[in-house]
PDB file of N, CA and C in Angstrom:
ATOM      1  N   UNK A   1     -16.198   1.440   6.628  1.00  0.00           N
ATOM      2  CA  UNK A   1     -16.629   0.108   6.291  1.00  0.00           C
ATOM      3  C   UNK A   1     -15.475  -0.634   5.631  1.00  0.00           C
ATOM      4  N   UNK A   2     -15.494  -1.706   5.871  1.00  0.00           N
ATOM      5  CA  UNK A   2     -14.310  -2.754   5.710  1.00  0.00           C
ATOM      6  C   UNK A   2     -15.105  -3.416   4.277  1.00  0.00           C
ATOM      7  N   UNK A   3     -14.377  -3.366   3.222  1.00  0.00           N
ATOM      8  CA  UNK A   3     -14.715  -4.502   1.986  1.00  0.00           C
ATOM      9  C   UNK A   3     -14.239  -5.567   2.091  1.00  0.00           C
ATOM     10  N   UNK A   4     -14.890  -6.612   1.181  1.00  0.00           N
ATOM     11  CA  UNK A   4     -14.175  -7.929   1.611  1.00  0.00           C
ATOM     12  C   UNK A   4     -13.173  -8.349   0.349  1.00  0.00           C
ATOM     13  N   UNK A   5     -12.174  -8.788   0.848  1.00  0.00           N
ATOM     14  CA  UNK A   5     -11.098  -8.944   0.245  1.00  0.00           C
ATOM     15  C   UNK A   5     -10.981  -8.957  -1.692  1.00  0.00           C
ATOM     16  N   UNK A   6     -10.173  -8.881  -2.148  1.00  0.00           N
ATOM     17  CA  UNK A   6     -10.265  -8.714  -3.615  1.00  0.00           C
ATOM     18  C   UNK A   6      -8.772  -9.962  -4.277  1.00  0.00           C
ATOM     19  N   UNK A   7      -9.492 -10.612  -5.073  1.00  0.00           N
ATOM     20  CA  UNK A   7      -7.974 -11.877  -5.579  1.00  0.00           C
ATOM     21  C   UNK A   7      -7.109 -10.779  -6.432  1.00  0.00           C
ATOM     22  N   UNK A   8      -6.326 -10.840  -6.315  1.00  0.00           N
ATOM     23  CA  UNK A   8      -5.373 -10.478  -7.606  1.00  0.00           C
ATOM     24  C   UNK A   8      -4.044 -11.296  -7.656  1.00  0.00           C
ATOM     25  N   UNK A   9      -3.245 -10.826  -9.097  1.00  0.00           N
ATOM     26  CA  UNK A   9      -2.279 -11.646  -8.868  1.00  0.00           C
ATOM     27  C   UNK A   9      -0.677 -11.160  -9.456  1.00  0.00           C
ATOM     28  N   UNK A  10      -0.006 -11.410  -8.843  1.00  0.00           N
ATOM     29  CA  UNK A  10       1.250 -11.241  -9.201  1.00  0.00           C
ATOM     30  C   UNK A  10       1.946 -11.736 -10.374  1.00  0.00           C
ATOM     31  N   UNK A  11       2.295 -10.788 -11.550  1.00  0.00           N
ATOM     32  CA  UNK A  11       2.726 -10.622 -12.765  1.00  0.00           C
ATOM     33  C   UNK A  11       3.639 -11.608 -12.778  1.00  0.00           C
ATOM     34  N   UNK A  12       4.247 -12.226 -13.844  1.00  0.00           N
ATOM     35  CA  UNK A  12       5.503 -13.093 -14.420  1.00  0.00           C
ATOM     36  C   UNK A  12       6.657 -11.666 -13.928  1.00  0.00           C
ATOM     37  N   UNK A  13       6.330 -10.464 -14.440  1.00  0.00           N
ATOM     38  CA  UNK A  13       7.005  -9.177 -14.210  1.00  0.00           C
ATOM     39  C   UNK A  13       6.800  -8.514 -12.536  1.00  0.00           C
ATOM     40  N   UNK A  14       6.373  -9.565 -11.458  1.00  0.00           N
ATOM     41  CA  UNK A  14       6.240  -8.419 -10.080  1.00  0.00           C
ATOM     42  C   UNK A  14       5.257  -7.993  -9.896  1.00  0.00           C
ATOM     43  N   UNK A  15       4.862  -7.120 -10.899  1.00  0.00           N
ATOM     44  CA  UNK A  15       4.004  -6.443 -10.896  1.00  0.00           C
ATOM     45  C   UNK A  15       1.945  -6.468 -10.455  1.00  0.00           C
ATOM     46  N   UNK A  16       1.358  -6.126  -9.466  1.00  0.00           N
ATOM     47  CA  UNK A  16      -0.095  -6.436  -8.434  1.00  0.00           C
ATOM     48  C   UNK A  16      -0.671  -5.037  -9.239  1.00  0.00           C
ATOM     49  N   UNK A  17      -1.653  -5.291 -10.009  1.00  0.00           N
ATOM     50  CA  UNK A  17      -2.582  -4.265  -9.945  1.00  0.00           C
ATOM     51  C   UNK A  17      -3.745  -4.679  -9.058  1.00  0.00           C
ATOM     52  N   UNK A  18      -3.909  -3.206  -8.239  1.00  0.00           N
ATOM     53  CA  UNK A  18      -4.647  -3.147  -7.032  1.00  0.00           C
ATOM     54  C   UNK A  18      -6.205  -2.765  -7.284  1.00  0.00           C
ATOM     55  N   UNK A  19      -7.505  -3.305  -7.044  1.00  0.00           N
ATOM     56  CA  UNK A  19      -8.619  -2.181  -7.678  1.00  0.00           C
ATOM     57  C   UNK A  19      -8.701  -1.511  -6.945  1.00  0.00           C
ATOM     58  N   UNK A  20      -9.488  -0.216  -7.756  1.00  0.00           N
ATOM     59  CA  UNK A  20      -9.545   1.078  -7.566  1.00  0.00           C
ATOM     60  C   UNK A  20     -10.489   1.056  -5.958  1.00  0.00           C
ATOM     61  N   UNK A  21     -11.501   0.222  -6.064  1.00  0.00           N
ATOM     62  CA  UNK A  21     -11.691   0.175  -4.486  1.00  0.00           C
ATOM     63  C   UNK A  21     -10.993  -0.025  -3.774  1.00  0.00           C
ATOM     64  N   UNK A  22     -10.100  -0.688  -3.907  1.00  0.00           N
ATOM     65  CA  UNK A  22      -8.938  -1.181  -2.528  1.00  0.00           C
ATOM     66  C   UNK A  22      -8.616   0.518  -2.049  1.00  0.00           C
ATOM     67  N   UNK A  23      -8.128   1.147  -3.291  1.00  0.00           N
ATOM     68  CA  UNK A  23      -7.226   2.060  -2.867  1.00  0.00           C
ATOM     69  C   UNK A  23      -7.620   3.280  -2.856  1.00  0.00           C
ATOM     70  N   UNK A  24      -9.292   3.305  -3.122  1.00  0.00           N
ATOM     71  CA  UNK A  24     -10.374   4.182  -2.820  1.00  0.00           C
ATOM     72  C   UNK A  24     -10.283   4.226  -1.013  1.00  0.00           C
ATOM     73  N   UNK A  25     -10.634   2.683  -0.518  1.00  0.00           N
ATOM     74  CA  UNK A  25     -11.053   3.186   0.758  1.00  0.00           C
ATOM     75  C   UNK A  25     -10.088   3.352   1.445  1.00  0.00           C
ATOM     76  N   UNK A  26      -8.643   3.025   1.137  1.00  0.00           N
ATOM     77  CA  UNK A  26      -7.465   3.671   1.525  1.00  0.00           C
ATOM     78  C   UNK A  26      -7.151   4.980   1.331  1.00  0.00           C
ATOM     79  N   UNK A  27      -7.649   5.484   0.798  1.00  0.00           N
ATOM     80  CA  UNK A  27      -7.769   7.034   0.536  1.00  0.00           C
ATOM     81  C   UNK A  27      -6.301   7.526  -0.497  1.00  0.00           C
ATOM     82  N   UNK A  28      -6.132   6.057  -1.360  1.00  0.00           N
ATOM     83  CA  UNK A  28      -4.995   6.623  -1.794  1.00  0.00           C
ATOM     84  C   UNK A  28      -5.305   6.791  -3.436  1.00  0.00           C
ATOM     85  N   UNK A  29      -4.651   8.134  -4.312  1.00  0.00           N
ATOM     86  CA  UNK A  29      -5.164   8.279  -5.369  1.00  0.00           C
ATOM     87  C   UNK A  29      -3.927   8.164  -6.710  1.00  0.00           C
ATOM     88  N   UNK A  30      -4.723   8.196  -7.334  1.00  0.00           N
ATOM     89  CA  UNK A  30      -3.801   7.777  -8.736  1.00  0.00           C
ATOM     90  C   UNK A  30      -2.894   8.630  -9.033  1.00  0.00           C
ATOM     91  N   UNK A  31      -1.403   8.142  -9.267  1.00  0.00           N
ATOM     92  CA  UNK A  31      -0.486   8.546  -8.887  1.00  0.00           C
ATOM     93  C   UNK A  31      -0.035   9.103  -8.075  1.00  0.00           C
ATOM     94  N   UNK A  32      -0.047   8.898  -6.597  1.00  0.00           N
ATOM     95  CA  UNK A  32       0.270   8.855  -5.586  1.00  0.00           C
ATOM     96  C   UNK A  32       1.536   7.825  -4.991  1.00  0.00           C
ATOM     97  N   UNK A  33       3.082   8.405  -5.014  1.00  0.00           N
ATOM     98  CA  UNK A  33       4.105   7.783  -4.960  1.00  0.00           C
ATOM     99  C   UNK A  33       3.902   6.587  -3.714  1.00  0.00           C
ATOM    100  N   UNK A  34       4.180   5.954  -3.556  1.00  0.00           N
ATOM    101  CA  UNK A  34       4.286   4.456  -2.337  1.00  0.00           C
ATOM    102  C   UNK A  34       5.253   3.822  -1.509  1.00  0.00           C
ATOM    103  N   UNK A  35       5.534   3.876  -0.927  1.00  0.00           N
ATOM    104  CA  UNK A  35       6.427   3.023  -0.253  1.00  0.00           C
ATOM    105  C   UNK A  35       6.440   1.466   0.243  1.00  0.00           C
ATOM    106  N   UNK A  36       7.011   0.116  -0.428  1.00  0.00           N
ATOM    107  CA  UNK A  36       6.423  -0.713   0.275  1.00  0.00           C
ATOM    108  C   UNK A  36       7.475  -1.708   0.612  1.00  0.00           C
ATOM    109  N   UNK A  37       6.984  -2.720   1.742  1.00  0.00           N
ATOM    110  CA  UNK A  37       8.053  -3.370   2.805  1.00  0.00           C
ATOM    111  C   UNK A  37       7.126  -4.276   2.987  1.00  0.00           C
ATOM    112  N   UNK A  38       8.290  -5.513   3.226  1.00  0.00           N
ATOM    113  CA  UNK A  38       7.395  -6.685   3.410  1.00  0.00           C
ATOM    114  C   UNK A  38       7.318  -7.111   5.241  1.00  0.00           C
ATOM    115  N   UNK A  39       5.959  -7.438   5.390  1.00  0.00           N
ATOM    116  CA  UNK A  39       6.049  -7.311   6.888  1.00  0.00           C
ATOM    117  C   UNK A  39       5.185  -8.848   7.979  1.00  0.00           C
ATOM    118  N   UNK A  40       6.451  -9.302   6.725  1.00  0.00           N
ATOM    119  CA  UNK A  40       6.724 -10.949   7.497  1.00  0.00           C
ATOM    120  C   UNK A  40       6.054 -11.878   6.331  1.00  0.00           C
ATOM    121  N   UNK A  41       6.039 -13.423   6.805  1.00  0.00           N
ATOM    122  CA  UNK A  41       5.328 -14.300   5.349  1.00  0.00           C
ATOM    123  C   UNK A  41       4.204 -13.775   4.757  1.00  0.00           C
ATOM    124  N   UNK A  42       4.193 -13.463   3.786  1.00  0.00           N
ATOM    125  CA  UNK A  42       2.968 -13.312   2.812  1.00  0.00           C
ATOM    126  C   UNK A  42       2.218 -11.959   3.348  1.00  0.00           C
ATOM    127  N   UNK A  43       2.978 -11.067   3.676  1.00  0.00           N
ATOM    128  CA  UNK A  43       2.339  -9.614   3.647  1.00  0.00           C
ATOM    129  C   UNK A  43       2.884  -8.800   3.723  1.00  0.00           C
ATOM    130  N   UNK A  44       2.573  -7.561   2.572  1.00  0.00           N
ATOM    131  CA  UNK A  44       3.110  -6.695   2.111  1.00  0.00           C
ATOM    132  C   UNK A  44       2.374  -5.459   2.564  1.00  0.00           C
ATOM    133  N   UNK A  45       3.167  -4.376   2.842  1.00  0.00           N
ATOM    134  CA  UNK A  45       2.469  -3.258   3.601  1.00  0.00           C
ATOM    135  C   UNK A  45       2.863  -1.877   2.854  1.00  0.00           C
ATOM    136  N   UNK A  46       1.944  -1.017   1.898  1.00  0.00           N
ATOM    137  CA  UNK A  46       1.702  -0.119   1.240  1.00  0.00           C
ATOM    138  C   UNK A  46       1.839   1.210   2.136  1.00  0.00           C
ATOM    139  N   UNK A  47       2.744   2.204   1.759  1.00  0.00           N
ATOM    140  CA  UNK A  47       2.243   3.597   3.086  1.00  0.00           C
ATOM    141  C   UNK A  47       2.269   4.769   1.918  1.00  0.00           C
ATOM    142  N   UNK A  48       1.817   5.555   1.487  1.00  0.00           N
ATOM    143  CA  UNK A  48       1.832   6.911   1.070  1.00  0.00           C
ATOM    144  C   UNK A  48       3.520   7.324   1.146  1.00  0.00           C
ATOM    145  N   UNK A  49       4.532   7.517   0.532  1.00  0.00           N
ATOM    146  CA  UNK A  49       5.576   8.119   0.564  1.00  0.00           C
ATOM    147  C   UNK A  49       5.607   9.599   2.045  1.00  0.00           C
ATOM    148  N   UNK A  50       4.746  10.338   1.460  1.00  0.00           N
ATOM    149  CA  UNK A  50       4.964  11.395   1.966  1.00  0.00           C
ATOM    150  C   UNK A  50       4.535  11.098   3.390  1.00  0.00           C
ATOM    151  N   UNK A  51       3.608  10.182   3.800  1.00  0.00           N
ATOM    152  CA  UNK A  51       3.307   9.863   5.112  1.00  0.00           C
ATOM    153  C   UNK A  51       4.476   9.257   6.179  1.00  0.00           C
ATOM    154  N   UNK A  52       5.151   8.385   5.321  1.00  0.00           N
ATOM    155  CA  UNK A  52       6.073   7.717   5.531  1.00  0.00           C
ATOM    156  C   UNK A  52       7.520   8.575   6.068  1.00  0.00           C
ATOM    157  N   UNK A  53       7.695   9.309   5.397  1.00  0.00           N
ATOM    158  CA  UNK A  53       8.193  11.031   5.612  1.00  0.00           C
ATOM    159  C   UNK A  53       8.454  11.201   6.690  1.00  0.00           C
ATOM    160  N   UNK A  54       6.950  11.834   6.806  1.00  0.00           N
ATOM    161  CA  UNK A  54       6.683  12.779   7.541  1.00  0.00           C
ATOM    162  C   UNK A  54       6.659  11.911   9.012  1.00  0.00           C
ATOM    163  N   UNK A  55       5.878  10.422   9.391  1.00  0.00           N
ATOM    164  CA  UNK A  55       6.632   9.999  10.207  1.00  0.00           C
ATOM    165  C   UNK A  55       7.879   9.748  10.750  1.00  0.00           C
ATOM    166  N   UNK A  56       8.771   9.798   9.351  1.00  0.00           N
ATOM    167  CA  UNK A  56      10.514   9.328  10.235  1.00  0.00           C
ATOM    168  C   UNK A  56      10.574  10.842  10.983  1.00  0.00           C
ATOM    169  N   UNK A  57      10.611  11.678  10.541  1.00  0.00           N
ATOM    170  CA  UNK A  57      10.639  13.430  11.368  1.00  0.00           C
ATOM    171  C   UNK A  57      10.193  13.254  12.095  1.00  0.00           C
ATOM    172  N   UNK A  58       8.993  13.079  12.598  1.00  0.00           N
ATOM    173  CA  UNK A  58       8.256  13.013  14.051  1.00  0.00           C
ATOM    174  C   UNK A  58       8.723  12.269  14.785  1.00  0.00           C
ATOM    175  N   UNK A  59       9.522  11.368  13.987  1.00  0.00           N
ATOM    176  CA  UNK A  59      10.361   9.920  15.098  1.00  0.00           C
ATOM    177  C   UNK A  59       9.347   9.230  15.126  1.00  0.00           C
ATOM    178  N   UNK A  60       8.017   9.003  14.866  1.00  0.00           N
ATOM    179  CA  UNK A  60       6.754   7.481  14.838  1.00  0.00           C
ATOM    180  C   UNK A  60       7.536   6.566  14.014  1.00  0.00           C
ATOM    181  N   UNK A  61       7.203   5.156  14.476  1.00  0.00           N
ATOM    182  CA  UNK A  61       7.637   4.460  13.908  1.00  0.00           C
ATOM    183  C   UNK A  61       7.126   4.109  12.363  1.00  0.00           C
ATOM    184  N   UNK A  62       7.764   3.564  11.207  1.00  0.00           N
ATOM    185  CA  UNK A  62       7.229   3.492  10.032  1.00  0.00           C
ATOM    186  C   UNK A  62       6.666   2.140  10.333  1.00  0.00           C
TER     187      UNK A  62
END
């Protein structure tokens, strides 16, 4: 199931805290390292480090 979107906002410091649902149904957990890249105007794309990994080895694209 898809939730519907959540506002947040970007710190004076950078810094997006994400809620814990967002990154519940992403299956991603607290402290869990990240990788992130921006992937074109106004969107930013989050991957699991180790996923990210483990794709460049397989040769899939990140």
């Amino acid at each position: 199931m898809i939730r519907s979107p959540s506002e947040v906002t970007v710190g004076a410091d950078g810094t997006v805290a994400l809620p814990m649902s967002i990154l519940a149904e992403a299956g991603i957990n607290p402290g869990e390292t990240l990788l992130a890249h921006s992937d074109g105007d106004g969107r930013v794309v989050l991957r699991r480090l180790d996923d990210a990994v483990s794709d460049l080895i397989s040769g899939r694209q990140l």
